[in-house]
Protein backbone atom coordinates (compact mmCIF):
# COMPACT_ATOMS: atom_id res chain seq x y z
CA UNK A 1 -21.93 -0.76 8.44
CA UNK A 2 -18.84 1.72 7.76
CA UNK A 3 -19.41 4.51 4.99
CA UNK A 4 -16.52 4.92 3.34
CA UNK A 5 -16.08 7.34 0.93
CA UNK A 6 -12.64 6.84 -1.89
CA UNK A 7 -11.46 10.46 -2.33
CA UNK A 8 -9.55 9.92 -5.24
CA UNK A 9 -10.01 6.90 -7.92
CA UNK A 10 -6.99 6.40 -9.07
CA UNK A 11 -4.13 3.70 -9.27
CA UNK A 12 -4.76 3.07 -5.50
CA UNK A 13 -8.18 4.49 -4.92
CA UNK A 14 -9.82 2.20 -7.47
CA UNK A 15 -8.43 -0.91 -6.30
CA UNK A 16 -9.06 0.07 -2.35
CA UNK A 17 -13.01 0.80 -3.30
CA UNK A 18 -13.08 -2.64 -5.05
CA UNK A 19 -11.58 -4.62 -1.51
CA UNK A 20 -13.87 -2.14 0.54
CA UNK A 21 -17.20 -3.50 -1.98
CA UNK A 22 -15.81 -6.94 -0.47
CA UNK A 23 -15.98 -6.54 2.90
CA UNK A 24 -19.38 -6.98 4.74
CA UNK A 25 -18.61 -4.38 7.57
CA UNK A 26 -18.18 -1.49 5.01
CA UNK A 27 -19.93 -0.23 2.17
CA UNK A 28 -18.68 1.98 -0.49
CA UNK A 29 -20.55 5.43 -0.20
CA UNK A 30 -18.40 7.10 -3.17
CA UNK A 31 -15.64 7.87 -5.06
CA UNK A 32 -14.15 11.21 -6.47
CA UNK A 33 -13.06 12.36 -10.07
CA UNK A 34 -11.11 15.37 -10.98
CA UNK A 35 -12.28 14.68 -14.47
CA UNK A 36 -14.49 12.70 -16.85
CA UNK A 37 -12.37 10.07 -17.73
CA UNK A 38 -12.46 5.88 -18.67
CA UNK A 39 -11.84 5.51 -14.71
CA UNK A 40 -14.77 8.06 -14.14
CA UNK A 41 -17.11 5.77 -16.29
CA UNK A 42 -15.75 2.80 -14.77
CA UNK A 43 -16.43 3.58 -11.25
CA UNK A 44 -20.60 3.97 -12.20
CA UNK A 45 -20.97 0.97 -14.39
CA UNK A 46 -18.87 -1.09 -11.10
CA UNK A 47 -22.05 0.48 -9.47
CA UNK A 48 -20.57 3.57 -7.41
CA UNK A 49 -21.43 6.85 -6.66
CA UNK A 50 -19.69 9.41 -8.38
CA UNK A 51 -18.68 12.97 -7.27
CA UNK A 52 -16.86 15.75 -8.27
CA UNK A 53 -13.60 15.99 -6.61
CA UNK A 54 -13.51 19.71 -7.63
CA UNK A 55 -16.92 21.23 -7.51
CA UNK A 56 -16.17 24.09 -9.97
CA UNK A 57 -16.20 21.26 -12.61
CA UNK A 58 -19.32 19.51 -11.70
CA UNK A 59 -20.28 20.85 -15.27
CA UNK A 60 -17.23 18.96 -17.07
CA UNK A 61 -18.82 16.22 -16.05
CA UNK A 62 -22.61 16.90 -17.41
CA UNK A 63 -21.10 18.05 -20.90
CA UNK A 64 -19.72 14.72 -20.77
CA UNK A 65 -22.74 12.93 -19.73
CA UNK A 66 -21.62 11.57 -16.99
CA UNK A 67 -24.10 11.44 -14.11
CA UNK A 68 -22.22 12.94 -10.61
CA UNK A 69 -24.67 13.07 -7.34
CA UNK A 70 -22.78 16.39 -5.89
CA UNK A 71 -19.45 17.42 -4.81
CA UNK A 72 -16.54 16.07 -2.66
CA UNK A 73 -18.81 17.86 0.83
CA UNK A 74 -21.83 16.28 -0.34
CA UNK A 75 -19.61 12.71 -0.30
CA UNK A 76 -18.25 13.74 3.17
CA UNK A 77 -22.02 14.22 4.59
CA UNK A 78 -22.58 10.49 3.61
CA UNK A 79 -19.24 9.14 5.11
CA UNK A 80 -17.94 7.79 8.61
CA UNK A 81 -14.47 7.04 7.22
CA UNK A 82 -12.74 8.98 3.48
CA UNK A 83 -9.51 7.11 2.23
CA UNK A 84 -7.39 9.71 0.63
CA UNK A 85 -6.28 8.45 -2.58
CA UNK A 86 -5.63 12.17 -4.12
CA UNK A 87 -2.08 12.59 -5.43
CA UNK A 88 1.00 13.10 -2.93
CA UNK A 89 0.92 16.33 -1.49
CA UNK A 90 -2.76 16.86 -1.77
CA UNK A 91 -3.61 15.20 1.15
CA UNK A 92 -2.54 17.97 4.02
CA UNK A 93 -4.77 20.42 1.82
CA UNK A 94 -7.88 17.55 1.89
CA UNK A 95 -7.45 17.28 5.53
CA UNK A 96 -8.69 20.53 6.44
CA UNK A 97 -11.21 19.49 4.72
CA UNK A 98 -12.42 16.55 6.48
CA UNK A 99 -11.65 17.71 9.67
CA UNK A 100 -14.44 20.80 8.92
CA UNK A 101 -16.51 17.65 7.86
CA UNK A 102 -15.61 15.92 11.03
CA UNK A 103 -14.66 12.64 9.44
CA UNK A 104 -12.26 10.71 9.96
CA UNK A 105 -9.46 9.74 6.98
CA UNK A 106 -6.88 7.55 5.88
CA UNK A 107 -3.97 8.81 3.84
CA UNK A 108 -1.58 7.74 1.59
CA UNK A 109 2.07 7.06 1.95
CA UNK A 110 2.85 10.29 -0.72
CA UNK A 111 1.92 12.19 2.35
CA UNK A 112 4.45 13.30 4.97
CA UNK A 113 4.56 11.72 7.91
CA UNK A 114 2.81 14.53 10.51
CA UNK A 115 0.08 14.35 8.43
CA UNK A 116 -1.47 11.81 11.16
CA UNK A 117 -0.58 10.63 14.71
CA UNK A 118 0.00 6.97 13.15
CA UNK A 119 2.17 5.55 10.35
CA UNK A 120 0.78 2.22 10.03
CA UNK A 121 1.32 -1.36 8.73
CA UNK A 122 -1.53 -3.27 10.33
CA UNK A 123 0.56 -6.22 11.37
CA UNK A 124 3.21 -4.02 12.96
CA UNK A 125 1.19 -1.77 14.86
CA UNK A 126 -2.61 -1.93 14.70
CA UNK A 127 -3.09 -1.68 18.02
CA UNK A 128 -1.33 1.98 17.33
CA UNK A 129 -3.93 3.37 15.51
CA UNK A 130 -7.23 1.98 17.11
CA UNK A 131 -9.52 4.96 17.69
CA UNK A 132 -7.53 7.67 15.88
CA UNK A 133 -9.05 10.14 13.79
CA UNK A 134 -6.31 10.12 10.52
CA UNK A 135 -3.97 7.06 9.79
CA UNK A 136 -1.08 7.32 7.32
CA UNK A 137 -0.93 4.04 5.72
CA UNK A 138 2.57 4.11 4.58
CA UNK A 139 4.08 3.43 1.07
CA UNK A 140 4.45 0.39 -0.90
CA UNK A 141 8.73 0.01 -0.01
CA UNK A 142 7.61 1.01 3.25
CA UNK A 143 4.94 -1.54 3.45
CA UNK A 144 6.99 -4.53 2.12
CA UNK A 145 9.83 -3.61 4.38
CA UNK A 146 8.03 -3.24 7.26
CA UNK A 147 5.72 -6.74 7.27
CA UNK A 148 9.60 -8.70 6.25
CA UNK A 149 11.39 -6.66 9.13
CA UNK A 150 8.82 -8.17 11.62
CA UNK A 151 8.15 -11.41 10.77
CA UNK A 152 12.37 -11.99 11.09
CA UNK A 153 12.43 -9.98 14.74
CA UNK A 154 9.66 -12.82 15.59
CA UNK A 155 12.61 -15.54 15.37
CA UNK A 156 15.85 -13.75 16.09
CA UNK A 157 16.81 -10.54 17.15
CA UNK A 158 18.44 -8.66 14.51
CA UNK A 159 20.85 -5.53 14.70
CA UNK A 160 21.16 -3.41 12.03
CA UNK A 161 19.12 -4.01 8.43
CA UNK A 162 20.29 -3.04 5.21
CA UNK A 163 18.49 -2.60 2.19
CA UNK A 164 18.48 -1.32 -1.47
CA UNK A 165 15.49 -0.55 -3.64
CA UNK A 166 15.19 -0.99 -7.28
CA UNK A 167 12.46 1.10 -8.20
CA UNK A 168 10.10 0.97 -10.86
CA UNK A 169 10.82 4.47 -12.74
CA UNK A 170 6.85 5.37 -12.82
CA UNK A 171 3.40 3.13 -12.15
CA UNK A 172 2.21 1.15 -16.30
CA UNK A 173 -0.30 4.19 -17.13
CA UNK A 174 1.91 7.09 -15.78
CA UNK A 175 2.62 8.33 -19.79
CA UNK A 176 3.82 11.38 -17.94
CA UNK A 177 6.60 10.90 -16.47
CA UNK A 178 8.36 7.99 -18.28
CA UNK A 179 10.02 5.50 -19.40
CA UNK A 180 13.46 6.55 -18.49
CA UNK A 181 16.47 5.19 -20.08
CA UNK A 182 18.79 5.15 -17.36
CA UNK A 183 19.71 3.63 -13.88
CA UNK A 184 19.39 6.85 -11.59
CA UNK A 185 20.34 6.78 -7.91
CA UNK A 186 16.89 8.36 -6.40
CA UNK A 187 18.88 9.69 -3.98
CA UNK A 188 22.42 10.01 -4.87
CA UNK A 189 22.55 11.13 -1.12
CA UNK A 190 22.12 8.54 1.10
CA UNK A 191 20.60 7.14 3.14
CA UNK A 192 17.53 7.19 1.17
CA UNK A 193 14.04 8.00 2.81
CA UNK A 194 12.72 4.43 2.93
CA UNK A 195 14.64 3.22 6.51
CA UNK A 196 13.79 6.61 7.88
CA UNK A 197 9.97 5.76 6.91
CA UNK A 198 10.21 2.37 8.50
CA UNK A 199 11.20 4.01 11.54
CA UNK A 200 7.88 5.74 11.43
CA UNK A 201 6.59 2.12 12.06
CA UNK A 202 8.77 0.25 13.84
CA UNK A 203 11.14 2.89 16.01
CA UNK A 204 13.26 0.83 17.21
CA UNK A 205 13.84 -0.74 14.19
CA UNK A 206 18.05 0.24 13.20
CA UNK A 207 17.75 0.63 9.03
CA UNK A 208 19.76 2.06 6.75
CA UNK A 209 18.38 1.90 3.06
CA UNK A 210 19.94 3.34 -0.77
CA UNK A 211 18.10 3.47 -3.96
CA UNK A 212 17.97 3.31 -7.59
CA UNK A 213 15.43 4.21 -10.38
CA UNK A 214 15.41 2.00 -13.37
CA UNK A 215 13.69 1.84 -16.40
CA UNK A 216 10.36 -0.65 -15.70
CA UNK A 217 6.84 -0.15 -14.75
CA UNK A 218 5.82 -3.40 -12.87
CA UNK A 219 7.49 -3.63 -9.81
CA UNK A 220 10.00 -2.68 -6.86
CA UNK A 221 12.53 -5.32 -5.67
CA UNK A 222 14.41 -5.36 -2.43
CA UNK A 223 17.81 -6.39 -1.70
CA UNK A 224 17.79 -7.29 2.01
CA UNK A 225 20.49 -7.66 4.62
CA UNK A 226 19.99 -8.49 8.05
CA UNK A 227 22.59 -8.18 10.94
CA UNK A 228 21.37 -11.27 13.20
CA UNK A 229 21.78 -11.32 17.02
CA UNK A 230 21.52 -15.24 17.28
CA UNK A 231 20.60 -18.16 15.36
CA UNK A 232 18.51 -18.58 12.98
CA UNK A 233 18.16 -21.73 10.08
CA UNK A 234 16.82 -20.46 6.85
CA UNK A 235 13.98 -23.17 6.89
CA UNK A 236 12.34 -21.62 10.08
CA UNK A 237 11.92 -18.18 8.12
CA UNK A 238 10.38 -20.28 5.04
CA UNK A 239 7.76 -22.10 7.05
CA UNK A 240 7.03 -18.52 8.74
CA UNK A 241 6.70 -16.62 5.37
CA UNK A 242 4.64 -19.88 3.88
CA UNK A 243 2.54 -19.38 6.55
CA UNK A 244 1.67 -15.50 6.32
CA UNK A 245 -0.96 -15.00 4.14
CA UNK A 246 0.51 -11.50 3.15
CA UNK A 247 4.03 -13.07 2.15
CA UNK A 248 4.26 -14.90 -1.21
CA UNK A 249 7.43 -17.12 -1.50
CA UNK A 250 8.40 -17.91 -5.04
CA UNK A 251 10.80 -19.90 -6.57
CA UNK A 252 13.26 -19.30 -9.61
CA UNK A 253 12.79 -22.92 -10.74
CA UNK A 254 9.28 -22.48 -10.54
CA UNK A 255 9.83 -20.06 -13.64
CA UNK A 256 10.02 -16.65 -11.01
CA UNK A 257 13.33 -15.46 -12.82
CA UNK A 258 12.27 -11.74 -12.77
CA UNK A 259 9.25 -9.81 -11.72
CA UNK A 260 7.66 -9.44 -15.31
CA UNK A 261 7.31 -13.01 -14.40
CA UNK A 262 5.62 -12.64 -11.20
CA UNK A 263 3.23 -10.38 -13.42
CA UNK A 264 2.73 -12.55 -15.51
CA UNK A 265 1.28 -15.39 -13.21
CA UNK A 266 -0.63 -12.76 -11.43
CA UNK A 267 -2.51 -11.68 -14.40
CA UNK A 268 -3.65 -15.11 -14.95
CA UNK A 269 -4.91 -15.94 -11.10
CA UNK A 270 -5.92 -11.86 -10.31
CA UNK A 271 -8.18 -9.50 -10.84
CA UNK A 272 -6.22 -6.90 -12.61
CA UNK A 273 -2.99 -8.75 -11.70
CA UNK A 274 -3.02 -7.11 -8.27
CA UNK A 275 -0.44 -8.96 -5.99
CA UNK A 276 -0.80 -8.04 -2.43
CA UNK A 277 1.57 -10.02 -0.62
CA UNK A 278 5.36 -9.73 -0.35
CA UNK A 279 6.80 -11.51 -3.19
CA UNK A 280 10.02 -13.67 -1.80
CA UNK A 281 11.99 -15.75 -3.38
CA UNK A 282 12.60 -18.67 -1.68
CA UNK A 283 15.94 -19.92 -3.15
CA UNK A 284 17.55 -16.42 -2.15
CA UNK A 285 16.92 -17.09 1.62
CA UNK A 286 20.70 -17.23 2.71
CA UNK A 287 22.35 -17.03 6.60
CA UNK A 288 25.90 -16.44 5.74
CA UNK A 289 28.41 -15.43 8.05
CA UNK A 290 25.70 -14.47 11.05
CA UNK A 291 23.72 -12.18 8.68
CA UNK A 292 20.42 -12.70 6.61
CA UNK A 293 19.99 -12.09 2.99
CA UNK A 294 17.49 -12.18 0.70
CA UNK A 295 15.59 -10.67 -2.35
CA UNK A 296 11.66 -9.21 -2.66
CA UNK A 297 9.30 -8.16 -4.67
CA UNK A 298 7.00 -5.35 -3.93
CA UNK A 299 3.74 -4.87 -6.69
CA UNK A 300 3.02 -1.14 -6.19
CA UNK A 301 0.07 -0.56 -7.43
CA UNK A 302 -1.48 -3.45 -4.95
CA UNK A 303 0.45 -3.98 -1.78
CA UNK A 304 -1.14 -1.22 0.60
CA UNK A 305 -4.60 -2.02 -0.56
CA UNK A 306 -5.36 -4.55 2.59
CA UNK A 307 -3.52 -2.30 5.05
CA UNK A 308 -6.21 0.59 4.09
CA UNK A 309 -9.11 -2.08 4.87
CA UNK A 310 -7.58 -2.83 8.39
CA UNK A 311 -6.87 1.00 8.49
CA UNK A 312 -9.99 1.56 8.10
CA UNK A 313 -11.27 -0.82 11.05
CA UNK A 314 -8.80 0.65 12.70
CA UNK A 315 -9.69 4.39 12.62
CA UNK A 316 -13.92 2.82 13.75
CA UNK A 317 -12.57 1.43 17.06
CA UNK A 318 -12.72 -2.29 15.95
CA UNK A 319 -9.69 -3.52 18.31
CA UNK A 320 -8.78 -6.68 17.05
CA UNK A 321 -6.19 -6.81 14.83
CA UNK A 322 -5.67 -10.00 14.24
CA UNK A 323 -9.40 -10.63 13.34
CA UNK A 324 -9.11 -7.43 11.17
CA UNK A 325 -5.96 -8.74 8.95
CA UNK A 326 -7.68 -12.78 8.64
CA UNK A 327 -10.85 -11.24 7.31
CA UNK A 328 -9.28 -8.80 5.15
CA UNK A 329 -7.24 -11.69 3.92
CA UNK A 330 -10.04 -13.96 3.46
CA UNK A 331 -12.30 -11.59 1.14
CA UNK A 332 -9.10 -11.03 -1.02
CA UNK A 333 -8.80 -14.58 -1.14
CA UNK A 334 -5.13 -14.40 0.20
């Protein structure tokens, strides 16, 4: 059984120790909390350990009566594997961390790349990251870019791939930051950093990628382009995508106009309304003029939650990736 401890439950951290709970190779040993907050209480009526992120506030949490068995070391003595959920940036600090604890970690796609040997999208490059001692799972764009990119360089070869992101300004509960009124270009510069974080995946892999900010909290969507090297009929990449458990193919006659629609149907067949699959829609699948087009949507808050499970197999030794993704998929239910 894998001990695996959530440093960090957050947005991300609370949904990856809910799939981990799920899984009958892994157990969840414990989760951090910078603070005494609803997520705090949350996390010990689900049933999990609770420890202080920061142990100079170990008392916050007493005044607030909330029960905490120790510190973020004391977590670390129980773990094989931690899963960094802290915010971006935090993560090269936490690593010295767990490398004096000797355990092995998975970070977050906030993190820069160097922060581990591996960038990983577990059905791009598992094999990658078998054995390794920190993982980067990579970010939600990242994530929904890379599974697409691979699943078309399966049926054709492809030259180069263009993309832009509409980004969701901030994540629903991030009151800090937003809502913005405007349409920003995030970066005006281009390209932006997404391609260049594909790369980290799939090297070989010619992207070039632009983006925009703009004023919503439920999801990104993708507008893809895809230089093709041969033929391809749109039909074989829709029985491929219906096929792949992590790809979701929609349909706008089917009511999927806009993604507060594809929320919307979520909420009522999810927990939380957590989508993890690639959201495509179907009736935007076009080969015109020897290139590929089509539109996705990624759910942020969801879509790197079974790449940390497989991560996490990953990191133990467990070899088979294939085995790794169907089970992961199977205890989600995808």
């Amino acid at each position: 059984m894998i001990k695996v401890g959530i440093n960090g439950y957050g947005t991300i951290g609370k949904r990856v120790a809910d799939a981990v709970s799920l899984q009958d190779d892994m157990e969840v040993a414990g989760v951090t909390k910078t603070k005494p907050d609803f997520e705090a209480e949350n996390a010990i009526k689900k049933g999990y350990r609770l420890y202080s992120a920061i142990s100079e506030r170990l008392e916050v949490f007493e005044e607030k009566g909330l029960k905490v068995e120790g510190t973020l070391g004391e977590l670390l003595e129980r773990c094989d594997v931690v899963v960094d959920c802290s915010p971006g940036g935090y993560g090269a600090k936490n690593k010295e961390i767990y490398e004096r604890y000797g355990v092995k970690a998975v970070f977050q796609g906030g993190e820069k790349k160097n922060i581990a040997p591996v960038s990983f999208v577990a059905s791009c490059n598992y094999e990658k990251a078998v054995g390794a001692d920190f993982i980067r799972v990579v970010s939600c764009n990242t994530t929904g870019m890379s599974r697409l990119i691979r699943i078309v360089t399966s049926l054709v070869d492809i030259g180069r791939v263009r993309a832009t992101v509409v980004r969701r300004a901030v994540d629903p509960k991030d009151d800090r930051k937003g809502p913005i009124n405007a349409i920003t270009p995030n970066p005006v510069s281009l390209p932006s950093h997404h391609g260049v974080d594909v790369q980290s995946v799939m090297p070989d892999v010619d992207i070039v990628t632009t983006a925009v900010k703009v004023p919503t909290t439920l999801m990104h969507l993708h507008s893809m382009n895809f230089d093709l090297k041969g033929d391809m009929r749109e039909q074989d990449l829709i029985e491929v995508l219906r096929n792949d458990a992590r790809m979701m193919l929609i349909h706008s006659e089917d009511g999927f106009t806009s993604t507060a629609r594809i929320i919307e149907y979520a909420r009522e067949v999810r927990d939380r309304g957590d989508i993890w699959e690639n959201c495509v829609w179907e009736d935007s699948i076009s080969v015109y003029g020897g290139e590929l087009y089509l539109f996705q949507a990624i759910h942020q808050e969801a879509i790197v939650v079974p790449e940390n499970v497989d991560a996490i197999r990953a990191l133990m030794g467990f070899e088979d990736g294939d085995a790794s993704i169907e089970k992961t998929n199977r205890t989600l239910g995808l």
